[in-house]
C-alpha atoms as a PDB file:
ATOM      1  CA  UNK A   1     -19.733 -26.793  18.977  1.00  0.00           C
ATOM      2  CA  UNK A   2     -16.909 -26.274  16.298  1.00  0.00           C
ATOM      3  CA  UNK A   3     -18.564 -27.767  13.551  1.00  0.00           C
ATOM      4  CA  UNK A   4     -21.654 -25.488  14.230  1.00  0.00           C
ATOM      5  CA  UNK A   5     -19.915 -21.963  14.145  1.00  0.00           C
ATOM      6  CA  UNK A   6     -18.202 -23.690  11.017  1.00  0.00           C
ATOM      7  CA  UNK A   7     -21.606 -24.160   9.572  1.00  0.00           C
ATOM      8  CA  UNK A   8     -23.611 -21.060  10.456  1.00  0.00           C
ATOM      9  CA  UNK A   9     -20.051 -19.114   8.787  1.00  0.00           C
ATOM     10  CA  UNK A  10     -20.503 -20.759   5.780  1.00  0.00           C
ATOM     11  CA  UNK A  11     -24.611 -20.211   5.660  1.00  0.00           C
ATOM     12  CA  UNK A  12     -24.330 -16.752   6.411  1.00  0.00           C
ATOM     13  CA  UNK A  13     -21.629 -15.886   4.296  1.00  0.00           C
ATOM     14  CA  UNK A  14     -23.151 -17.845   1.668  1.00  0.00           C
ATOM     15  CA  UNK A  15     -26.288 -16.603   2.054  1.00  0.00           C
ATOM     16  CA  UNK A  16     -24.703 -13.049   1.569  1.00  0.00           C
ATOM     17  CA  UNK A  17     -22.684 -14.121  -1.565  1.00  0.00           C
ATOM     18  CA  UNK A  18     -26.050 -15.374  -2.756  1.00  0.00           C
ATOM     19  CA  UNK A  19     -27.450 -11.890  -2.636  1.00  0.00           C
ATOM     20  CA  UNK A  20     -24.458 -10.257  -4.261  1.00  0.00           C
ATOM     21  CA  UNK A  21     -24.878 -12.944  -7.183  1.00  0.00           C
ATOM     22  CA  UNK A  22     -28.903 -11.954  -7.203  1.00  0.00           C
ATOM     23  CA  UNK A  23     -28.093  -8.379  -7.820  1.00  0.00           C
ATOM     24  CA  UNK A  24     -26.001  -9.083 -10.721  1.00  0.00           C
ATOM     25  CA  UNK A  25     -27.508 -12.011 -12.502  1.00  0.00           C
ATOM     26  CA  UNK A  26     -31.687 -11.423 -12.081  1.00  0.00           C
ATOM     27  CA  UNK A  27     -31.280  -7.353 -11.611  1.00  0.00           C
ATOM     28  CA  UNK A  28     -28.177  -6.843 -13.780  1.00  0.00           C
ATOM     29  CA  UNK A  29     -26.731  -4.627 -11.663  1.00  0.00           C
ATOM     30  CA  UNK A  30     -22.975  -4.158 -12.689  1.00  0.00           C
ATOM     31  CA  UNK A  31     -20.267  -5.283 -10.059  1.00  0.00           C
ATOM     32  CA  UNK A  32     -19.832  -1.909  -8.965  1.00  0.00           C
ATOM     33  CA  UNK A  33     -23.873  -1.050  -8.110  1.00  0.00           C
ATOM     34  CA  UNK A  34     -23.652  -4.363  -6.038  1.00  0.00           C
ATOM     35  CA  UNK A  35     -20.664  -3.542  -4.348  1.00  0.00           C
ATOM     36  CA  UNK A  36     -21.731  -0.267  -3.205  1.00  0.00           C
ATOM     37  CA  UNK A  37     -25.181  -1.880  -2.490  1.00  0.00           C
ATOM     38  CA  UNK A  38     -23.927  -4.401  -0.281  1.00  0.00           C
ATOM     39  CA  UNK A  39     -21.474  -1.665   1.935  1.00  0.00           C
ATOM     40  CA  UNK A  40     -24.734   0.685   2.310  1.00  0.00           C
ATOM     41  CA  UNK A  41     -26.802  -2.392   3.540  1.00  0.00           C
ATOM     42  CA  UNK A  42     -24.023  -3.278   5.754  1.00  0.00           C
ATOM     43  CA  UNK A  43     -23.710  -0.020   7.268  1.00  0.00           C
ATOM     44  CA  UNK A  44     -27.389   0.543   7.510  1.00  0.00           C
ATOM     45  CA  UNK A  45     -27.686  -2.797   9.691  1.00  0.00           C
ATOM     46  CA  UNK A  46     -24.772  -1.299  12.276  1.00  0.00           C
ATOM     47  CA  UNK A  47     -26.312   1.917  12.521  1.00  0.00           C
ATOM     48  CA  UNK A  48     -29.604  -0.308  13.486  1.00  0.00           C
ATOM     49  CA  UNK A  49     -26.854  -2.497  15.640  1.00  0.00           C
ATOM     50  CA  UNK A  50     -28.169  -5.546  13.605  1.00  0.00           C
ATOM     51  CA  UNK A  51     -24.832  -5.873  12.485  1.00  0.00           C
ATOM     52  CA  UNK A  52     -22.786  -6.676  15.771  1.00  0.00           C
ATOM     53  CA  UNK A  53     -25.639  -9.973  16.953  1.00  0.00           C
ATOM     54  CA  UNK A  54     -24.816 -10.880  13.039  1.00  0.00           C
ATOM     55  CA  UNK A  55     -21.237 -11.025  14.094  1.00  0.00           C
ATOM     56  CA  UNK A  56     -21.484 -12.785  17.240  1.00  0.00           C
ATOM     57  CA  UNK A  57     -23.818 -15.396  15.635  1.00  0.00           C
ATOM     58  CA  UNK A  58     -21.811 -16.098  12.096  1.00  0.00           C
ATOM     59  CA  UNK A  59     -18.253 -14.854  13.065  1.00  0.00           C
ATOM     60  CA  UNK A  60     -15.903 -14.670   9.757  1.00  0.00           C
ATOM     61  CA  UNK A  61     -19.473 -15.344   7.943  1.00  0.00           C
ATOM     62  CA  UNK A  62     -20.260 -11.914   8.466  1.00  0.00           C
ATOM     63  CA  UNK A  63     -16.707 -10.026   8.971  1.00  0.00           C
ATOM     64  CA  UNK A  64     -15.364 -11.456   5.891  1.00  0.00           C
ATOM     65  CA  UNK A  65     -17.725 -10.283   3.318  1.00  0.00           C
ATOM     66  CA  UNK A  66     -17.802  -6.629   2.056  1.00  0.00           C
ATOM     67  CA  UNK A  67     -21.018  -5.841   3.970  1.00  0.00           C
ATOM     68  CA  UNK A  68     -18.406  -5.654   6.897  1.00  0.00           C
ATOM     69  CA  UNK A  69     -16.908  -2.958   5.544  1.00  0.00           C
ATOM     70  CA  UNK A  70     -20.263  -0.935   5.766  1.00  0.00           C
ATOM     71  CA  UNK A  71     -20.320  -2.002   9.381  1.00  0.00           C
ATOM     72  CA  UNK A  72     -16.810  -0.884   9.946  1.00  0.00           C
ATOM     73  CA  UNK A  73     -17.006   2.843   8.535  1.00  0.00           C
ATOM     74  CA  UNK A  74     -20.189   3.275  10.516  1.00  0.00           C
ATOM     75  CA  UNK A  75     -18.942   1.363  13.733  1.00  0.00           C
ATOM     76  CA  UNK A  76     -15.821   3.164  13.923  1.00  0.00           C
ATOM     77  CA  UNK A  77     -17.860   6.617  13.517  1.00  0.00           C
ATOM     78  CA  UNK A  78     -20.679   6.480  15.458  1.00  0.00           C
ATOM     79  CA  UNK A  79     -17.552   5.242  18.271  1.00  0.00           C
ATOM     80  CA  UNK A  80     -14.940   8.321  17.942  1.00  0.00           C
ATOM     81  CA  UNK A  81     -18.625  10.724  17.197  1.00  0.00           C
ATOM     82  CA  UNK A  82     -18.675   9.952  20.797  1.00  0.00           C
ATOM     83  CA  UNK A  83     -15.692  10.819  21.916  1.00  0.00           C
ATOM     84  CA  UNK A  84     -15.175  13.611  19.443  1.00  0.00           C
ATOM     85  CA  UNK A  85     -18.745  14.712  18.160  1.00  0.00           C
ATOM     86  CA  UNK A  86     -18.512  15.886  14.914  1.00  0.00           C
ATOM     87  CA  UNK A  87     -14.784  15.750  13.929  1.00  0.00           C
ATOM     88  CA  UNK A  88     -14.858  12.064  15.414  1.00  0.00           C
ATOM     89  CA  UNK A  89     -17.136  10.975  12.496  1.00  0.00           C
ATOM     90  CA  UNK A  90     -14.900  11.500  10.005  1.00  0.00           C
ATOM     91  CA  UNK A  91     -11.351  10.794  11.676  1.00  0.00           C
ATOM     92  CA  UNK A  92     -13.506   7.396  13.042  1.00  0.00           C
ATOM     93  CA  UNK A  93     -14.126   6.203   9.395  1.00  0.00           C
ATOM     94  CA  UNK A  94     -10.744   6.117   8.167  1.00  0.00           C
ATOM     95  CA  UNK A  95      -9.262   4.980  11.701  1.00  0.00           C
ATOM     96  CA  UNK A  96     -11.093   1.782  11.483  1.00  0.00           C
ATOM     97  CA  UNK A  97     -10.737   0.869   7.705  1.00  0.00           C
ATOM     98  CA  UNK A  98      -7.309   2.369   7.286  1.00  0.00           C
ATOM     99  CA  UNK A  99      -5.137  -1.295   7.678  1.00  0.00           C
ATOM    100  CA  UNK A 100      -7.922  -3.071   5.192  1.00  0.00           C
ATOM    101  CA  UNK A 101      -7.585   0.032   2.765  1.00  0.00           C
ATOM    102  CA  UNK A 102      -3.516  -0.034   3.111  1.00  0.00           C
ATOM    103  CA  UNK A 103      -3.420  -3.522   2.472  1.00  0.00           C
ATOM    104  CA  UNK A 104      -5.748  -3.538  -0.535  1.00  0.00           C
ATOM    105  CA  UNK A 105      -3.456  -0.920  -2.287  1.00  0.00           C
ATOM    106  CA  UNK A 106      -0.575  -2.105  -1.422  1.00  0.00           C
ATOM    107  CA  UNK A 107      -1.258  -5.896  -3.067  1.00  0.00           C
ATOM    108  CA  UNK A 108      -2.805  -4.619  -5.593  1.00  0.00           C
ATOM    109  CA  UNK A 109       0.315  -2.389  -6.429  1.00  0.00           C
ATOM    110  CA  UNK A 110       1.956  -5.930  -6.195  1.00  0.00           C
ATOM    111  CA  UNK A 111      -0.412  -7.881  -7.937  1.00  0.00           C
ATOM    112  CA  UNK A 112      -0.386  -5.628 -11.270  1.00  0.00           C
ATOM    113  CA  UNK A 113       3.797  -5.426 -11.125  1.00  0.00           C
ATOM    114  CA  UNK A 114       3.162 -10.105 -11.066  1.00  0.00           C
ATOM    115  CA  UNK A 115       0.911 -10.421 -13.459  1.00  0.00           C
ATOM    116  CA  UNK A 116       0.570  -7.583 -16.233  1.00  0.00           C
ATOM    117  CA  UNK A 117      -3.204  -6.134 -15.678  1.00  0.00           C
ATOM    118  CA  UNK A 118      -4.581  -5.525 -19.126  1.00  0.00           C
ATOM    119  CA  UNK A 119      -6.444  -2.341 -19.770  1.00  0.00           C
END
């Protein structure tokens, strides 16, 4: 049973890498249209709840990628809307994504004192 949620990870996220590389290579999007394409598709498929089943059924094959981002802002707003209506969409948003957004800054901060970014 191990080896199968192993498997169906690596498919799905694969399968979702694939589509990032698709966007740039064959529609030569730059890195930041796919990017932003693949948050607004994952978002779309939570506020369809598409993206939860997707969860359940490929576990870090789905949370891992940046379409779970998407499903995160959304999730976390349409939860605290809710509770909150209008003011809970926004404070939702950052409530959920806040650690991952923290912890992107802060090693990147770290990252660029390591190794000397160039630009």
């Amino acid at each position: 049973m191990m080896i199968a949620m192993f498997f169906w990870a690596f498919v799905v996220g694969g399968l979702i890498c694939v589509i990032g590389q698709i966007l740039l290579d064959v529609f030569k999007l730059t890195p930041a249209h796919t990017l932003t394409l693949l948050v607004v598709a994952g978002a779309i498929l939570d506020g369809f709840g598409l993206y939860e089943p997707l969860i359940d059924f490929a576990g870090a094959g789905a949370t891992i990628p940046i379409t779970s981002f998407g499903n995160s802002l959304v999730h976390g707003a349409l939860q605290e809307a809710e509770k909150h209506g209008i003011v809970g969409v926004l404070t939702g948003m950052f409530e959920v994504t806040s650690a991952g957004i923290s912890a992107a800054i802060v090693f990147g901060f770290i990252g660029a004192l390591l190794f000397r970014p160039k630009g």
